[in-house]
Protein backbone atom coordinates (compact mmCIF):
# COMPACT_ATOMS: atom_id res chain seq x y z
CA UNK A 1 91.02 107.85 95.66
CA UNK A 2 94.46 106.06 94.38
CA UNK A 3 96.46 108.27 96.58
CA UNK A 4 94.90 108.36 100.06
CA UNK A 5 93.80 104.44 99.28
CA UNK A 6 97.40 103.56 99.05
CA UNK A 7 98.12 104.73 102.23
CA UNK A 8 95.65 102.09 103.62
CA UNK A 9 97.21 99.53 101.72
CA UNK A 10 100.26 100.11 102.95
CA UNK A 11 99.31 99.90 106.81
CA UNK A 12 97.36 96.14 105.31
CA UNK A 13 100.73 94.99 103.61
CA UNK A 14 102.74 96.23 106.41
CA UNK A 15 100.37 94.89 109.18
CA UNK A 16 99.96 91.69 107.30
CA UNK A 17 104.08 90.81 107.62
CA UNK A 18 102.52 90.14 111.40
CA UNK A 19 99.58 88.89 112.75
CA UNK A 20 98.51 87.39 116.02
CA UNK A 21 96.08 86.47 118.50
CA UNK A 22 98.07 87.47 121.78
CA UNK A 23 95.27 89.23 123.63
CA UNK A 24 96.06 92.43 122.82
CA UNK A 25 95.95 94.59 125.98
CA UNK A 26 96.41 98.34 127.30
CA UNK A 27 99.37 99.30 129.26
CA UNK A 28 97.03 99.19 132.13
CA UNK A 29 96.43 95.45 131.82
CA UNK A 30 92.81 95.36 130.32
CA UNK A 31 92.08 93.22 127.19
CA UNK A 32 91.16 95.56 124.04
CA UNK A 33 87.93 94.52 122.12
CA UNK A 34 88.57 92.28 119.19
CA UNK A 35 87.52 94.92 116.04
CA UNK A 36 84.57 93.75 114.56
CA UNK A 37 85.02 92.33 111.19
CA UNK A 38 82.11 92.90 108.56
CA UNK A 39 81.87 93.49 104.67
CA UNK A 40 79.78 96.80 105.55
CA UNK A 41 82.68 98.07 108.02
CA UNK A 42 85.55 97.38 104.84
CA UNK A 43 82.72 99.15 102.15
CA UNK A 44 82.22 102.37 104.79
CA UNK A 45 86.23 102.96 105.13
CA UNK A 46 86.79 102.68 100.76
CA UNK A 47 83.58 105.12 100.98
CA UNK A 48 85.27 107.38 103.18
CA UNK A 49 88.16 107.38 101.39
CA UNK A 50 86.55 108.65 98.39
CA UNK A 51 85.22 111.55 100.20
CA UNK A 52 88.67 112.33 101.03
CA UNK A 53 90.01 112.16 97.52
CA UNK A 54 86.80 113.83 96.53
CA UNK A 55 87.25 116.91 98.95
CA UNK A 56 91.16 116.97 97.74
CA UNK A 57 89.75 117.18 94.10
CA UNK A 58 88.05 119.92 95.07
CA UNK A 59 90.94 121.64 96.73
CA UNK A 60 89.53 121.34 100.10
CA UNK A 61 91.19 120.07 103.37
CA UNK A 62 90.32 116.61 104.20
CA UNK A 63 89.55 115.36 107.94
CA UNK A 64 89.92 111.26 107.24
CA UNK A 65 89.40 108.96 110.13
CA UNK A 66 89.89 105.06 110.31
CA UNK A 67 88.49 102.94 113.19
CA UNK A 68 90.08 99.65 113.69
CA UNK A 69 87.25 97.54 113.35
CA UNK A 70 86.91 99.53 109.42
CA UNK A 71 90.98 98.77 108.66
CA UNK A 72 90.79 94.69 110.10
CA UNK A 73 87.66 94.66 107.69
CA UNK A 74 89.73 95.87 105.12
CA UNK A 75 92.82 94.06 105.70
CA UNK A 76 90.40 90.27 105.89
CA UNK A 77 88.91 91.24 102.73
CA UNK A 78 91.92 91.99 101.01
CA UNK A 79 93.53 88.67 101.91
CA UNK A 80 90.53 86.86 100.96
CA UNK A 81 90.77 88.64 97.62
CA UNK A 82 94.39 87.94 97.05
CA UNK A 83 93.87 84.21 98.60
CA UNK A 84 96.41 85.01 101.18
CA UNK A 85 95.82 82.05 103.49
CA UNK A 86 98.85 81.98 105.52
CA UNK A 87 97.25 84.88 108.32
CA UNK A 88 94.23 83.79 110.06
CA UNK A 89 92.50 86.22 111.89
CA UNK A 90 94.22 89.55 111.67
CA UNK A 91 93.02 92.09 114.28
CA UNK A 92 94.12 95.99 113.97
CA UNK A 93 94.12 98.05 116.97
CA UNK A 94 94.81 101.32 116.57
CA UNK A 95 95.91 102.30 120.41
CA UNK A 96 98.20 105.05 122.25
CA UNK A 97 100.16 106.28 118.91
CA UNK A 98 100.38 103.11 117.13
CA UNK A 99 99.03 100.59 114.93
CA UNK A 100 99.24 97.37 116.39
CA UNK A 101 98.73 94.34 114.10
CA UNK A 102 97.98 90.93 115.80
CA UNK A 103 97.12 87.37 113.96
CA UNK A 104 98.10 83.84 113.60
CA UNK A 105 100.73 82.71 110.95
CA UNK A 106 99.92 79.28 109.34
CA UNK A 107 102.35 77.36 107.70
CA UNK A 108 101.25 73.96 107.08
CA UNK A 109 100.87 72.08 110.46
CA UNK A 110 102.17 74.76 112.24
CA UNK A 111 100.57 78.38 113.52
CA UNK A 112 102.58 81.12 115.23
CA UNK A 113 101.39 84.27 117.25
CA UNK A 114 102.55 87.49 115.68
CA UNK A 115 102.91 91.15 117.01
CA UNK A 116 104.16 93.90 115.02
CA UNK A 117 103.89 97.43 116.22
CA UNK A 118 104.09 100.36 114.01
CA UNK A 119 104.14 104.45 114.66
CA UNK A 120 102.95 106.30 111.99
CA UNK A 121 103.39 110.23 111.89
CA UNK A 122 103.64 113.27 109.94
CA UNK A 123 106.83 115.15 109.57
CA UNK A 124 106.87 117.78 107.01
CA UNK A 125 103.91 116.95 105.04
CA UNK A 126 105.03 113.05 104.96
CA UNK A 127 105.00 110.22 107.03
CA UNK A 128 107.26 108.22 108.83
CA UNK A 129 106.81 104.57 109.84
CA UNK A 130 108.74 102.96 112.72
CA UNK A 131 108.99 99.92 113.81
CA UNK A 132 108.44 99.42 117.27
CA UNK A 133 108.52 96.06 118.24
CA UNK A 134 107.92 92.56 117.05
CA UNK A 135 106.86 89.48 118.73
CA UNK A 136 106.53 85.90 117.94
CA UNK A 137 105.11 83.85 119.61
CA UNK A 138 104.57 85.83 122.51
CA UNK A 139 108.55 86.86 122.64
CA UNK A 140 110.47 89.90 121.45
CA UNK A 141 111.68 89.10 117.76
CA UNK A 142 115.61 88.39 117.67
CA UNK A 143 117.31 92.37 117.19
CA UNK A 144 118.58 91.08 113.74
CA UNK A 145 114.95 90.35 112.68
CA UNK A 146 113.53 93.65 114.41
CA UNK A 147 116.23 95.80 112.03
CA UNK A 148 115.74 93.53 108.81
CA UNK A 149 111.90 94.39 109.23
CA UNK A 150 112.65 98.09 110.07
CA UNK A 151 115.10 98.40 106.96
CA UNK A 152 111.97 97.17 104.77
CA UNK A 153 110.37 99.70 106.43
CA UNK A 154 112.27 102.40 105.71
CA UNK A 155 113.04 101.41 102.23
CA UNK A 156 109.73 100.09 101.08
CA UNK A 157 106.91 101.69 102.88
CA UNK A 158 107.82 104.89 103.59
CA UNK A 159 108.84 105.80 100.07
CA UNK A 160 105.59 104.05 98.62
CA UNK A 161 103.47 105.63 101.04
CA UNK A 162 105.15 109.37 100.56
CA UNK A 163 105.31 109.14 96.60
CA UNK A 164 101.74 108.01 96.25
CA UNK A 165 100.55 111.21 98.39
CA UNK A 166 103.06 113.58 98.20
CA UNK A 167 102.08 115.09 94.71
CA UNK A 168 98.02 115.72 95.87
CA UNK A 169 98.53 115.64 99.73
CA UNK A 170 100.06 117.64 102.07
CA UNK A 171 99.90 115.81 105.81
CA UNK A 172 99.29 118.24 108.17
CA UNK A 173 98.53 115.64 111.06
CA UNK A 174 98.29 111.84 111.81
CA UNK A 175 97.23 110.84 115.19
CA UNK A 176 96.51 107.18 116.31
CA UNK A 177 94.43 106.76 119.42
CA UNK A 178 91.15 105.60 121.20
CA UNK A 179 90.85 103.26 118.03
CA UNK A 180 91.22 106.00 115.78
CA UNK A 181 93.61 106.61 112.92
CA UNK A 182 93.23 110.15 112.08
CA UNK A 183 94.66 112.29 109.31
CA UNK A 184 94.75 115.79 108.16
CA UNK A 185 95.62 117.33 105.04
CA UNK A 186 95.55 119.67 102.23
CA UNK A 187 96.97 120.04 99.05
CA UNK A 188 99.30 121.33 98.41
């Protein structure tokens, strides 16, 4: 369960550098529906990740999917857990090939709207995260900030995430859409 878990962990620590409130909407212009949030959503997600680790064990393929509302569970009860009180009210939509993180960051006195947009997909048996776009406060993050963040990206994530389930799983295919997270694999 370690491996795939990690992978979840790393789209909460990732998603959790941003988090806002901005009315998250389709390219068409309608307004998404905020992921509902519930201790039984969080528990049904670290169930069905060990299945998955279960059905690897067993040297079958695994089929894992991950609806928003089961990842923002996840990603509130974590930062309850780890007393992270700086995000308030993370929502996770998982929308047209990427994972879009949206929440309020609270420092003090002051809150901020965050955006941060990630791809996710499998090349090779691994997967590669890009950054696609960050917002504060409603506007486009400064192009200095948007490479800093994509840099960690590249140099933190993506390594984690690949070394953690390279060894047991072989990604066959990662598709985000309809509020889906969906990903295939065997081992190898």
């Amino acid at each position: 369960m370690k491996r795939i878990t990690i992978f979840c962990f790393i789209i909460i620590a990732t998603t959790s550098l941003a988090c806002g409130f901005l009315s998250p909407q389709k390219s068409g212009g309608d307004v998404w529906p905020t992921p509902i949030v519930s201790t039984e959503q969080a528990k049904q997600l670290q169930d069905n990740l060990k299945a998955a680790n279960d059905q690897l064990a067993a040297n079958q393929n695994i089929d894992l999917v991950i609806t928003e509302s089961q990842l923002t569970s996840l990603v509130v009860q974590e930062l309850d857990n780890q007393g992270i009180t700086v995000i308030k009210n993370p929502q996770i939509y998982l929308r047209d090939g990427k994972v879009q993180t949206f929440a309020k960051y609270v420092e003090g006195s002051a809150e901020i709207d965050i955006q941060i947009i990630l791809s996710f997909t499998a090349q090779n048996g691994k997967i590669a995260v890009t950054l696609e776009g960050v917002k504060l406060a409603g506007f486009t993050a400064p192009q200095l900030l948007m490479s800093q963040i994509q840099d960690a990206v590249r140099t933190n994530v993506e390594p984690l995430v690949n070394e953690r389930l390279s060894t047991d799983l072989f990604i066959d295919s990662l598709t985000i859409e309809n509020g889906n997270l969906t990903l295939k694999g065997h081992k190898p």
